[in-house]
N, C-alpha and C. Protein backbone atom coordinates (compact mmCIF):
# COMPACT_ATOMS: atom_id res chain seq x y z
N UNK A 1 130.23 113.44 70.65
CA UNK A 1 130.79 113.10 71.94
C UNK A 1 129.80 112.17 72.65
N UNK A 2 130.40 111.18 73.53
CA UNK A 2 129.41 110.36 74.27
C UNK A 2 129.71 110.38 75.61
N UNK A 3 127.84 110.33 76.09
CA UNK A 3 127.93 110.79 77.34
C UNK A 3 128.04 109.24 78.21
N UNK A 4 128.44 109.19 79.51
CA UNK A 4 129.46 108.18 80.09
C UNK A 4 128.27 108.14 81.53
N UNK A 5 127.41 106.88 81.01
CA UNK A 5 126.40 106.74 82.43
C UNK A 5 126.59 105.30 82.80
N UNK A 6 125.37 105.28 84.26
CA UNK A 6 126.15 104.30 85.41
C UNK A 6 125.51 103.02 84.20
N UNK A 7 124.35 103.39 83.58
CA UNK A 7 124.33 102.14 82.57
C UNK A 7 125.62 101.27 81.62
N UNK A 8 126.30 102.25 81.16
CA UNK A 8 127.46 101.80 80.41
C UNK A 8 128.63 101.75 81.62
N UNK A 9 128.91 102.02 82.77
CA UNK A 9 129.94 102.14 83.09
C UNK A 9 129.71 100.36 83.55
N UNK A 10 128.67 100.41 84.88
CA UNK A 10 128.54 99.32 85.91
C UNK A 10 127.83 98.64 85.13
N UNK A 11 128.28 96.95 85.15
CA UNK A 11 127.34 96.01 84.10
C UNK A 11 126.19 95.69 85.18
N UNK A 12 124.43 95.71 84.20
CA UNK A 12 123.40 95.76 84.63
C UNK A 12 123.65 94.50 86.03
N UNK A 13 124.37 93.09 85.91
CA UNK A 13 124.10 92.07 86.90
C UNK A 13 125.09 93.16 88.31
N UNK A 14 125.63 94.18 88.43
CA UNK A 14 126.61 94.25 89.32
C UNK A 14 125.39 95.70 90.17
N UNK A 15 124.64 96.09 89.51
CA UNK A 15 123.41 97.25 89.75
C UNK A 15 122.65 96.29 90.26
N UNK A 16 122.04 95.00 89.69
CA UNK A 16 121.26 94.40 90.57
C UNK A 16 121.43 94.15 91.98
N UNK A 17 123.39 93.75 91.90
CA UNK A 17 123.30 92.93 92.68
C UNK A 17 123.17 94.43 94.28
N UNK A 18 123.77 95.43 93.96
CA UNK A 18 123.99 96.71 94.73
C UNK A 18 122.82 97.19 95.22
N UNK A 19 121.78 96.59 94.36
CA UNK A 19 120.20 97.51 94.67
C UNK A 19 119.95 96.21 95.85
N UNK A 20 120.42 94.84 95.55
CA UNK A 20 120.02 93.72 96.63
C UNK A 20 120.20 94.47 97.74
N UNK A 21 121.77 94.87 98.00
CA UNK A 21 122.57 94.87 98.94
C UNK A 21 121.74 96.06 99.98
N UNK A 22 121.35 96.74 99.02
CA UNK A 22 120.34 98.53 99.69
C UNK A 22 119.33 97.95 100.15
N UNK A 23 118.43 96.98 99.48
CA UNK A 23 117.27 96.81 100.15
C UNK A 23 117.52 95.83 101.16
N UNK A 24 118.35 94.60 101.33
CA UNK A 24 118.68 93.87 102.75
C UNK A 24 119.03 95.04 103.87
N UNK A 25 119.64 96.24 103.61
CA UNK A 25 119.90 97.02 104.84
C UNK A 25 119.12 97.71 105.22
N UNK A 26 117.85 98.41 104.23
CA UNK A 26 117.31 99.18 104.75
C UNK A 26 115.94 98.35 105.49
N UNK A 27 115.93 96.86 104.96
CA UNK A 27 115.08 95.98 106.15
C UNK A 27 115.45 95.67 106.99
N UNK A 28 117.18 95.67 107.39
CA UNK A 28 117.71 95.14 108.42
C UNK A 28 117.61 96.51 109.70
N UNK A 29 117.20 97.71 109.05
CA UNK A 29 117.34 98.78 110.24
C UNK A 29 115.60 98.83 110.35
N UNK A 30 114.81 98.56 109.40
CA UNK A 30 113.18 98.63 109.92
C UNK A 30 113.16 97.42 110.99
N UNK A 31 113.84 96.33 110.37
CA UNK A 31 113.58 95.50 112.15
C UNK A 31 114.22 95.74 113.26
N UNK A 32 115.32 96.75 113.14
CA UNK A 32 116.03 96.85 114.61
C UNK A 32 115.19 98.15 114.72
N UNK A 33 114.21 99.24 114.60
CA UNK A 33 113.59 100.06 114.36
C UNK A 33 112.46 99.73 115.26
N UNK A 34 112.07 98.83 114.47
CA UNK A 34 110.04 98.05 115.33
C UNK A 34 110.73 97.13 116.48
N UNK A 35 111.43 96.75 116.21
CA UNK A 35 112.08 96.10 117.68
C UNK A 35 111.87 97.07 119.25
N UNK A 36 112.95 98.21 118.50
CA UNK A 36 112.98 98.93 119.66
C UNK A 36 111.51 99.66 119.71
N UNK A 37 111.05 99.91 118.57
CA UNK A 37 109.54 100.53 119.24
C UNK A 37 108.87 99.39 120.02
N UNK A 38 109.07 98.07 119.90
CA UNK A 38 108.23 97.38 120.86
C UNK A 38 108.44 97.30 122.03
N UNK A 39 109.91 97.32 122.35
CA UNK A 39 110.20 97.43 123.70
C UNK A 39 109.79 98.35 124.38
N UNK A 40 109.60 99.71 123.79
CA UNK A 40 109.55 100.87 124.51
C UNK A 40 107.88 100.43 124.64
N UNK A 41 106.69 99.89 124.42
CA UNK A 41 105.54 99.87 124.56
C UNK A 41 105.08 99.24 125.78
N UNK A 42 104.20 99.77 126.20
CA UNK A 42 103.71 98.93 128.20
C UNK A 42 102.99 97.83 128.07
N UNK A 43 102.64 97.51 128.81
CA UNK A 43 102.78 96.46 128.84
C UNK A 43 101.01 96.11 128.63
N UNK A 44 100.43 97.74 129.23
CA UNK A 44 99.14 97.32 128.69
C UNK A 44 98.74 97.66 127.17
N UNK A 45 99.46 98.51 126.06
CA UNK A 45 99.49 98.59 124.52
C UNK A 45 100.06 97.20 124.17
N UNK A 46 101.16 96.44 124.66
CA UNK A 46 101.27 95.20 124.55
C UNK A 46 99.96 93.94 124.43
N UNK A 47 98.86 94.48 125.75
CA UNK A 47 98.17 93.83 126.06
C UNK A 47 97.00 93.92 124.53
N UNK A 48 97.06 95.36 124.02
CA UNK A 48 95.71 95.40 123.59
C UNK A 48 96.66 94.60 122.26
N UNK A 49 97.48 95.36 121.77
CA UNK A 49 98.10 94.12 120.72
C UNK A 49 97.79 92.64 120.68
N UNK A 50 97.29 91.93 121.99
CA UNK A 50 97.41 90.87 121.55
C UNK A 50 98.94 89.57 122.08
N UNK A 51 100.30 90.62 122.50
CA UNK A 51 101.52 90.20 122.69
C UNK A 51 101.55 90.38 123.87
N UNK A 52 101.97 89.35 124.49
CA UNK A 52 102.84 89.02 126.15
C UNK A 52 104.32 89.33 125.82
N UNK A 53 104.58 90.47 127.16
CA UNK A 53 105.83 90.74 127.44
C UNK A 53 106.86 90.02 126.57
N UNK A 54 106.67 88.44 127.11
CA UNK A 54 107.47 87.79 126.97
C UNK A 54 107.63 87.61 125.69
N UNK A 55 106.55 87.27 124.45
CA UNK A 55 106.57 87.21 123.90
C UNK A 55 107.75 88.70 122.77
N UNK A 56 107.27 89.67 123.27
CA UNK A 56 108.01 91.06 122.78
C UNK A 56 109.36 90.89 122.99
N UNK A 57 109.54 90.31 124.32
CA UNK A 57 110.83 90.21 124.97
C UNK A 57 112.05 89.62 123.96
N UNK A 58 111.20 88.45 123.47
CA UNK A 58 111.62 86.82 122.31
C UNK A 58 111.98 87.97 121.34
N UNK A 59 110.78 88.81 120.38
CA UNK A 59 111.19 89.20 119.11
C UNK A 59 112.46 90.15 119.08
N UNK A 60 112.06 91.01 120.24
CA UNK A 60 113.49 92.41 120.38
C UNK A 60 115.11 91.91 120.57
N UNK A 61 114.98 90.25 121.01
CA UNK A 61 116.42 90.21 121.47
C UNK A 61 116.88 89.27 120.40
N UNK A 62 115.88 89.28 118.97
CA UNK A 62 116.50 88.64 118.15
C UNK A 62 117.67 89.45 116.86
N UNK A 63 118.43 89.25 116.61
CA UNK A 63 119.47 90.22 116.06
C UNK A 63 118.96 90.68 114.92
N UNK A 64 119.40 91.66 114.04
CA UNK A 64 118.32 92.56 113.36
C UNK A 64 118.66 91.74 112.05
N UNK A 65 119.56 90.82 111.53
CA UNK A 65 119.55 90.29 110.02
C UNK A 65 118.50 89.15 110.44
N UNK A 66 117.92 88.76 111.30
CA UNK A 66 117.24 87.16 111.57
C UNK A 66 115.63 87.75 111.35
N UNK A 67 114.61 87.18 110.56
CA UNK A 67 113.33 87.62 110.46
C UNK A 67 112.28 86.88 111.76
């Protein structure tokens, strides 16, 4: 009897392309993730960072697929 795995079922290019698809999303929620942790930061942890408000302001209101 033969056993029936995702190797033989799904052809290897259609697994690649599915593992793409997992890792674009799970970067697309780490940047809407650090986004919002930056916003929530004051303005003087901002300061020691190195980042102006404004600057934080620019990265958080950029939409989460854009790097």
């Amino acid at each position: 009897m033969s056993t029936m795995t995702l190797e033989t079922i799904v052809p290897r290019s259609d697994r690649l392309h599915w593992r793409q698809v997992k890792q674009t999303v799970v970067e697309w929620r780490r940047r809407a993730r650090s986004r919002a942790e930056l916003m929530s930061l004051s303005d003087r942890n901002l300061h020691g960072l190195g980042v102006s408000r404004a600057t934080a302001n620019g990265e958080a209101s950029k939409p989460f697929w854009m790097s």
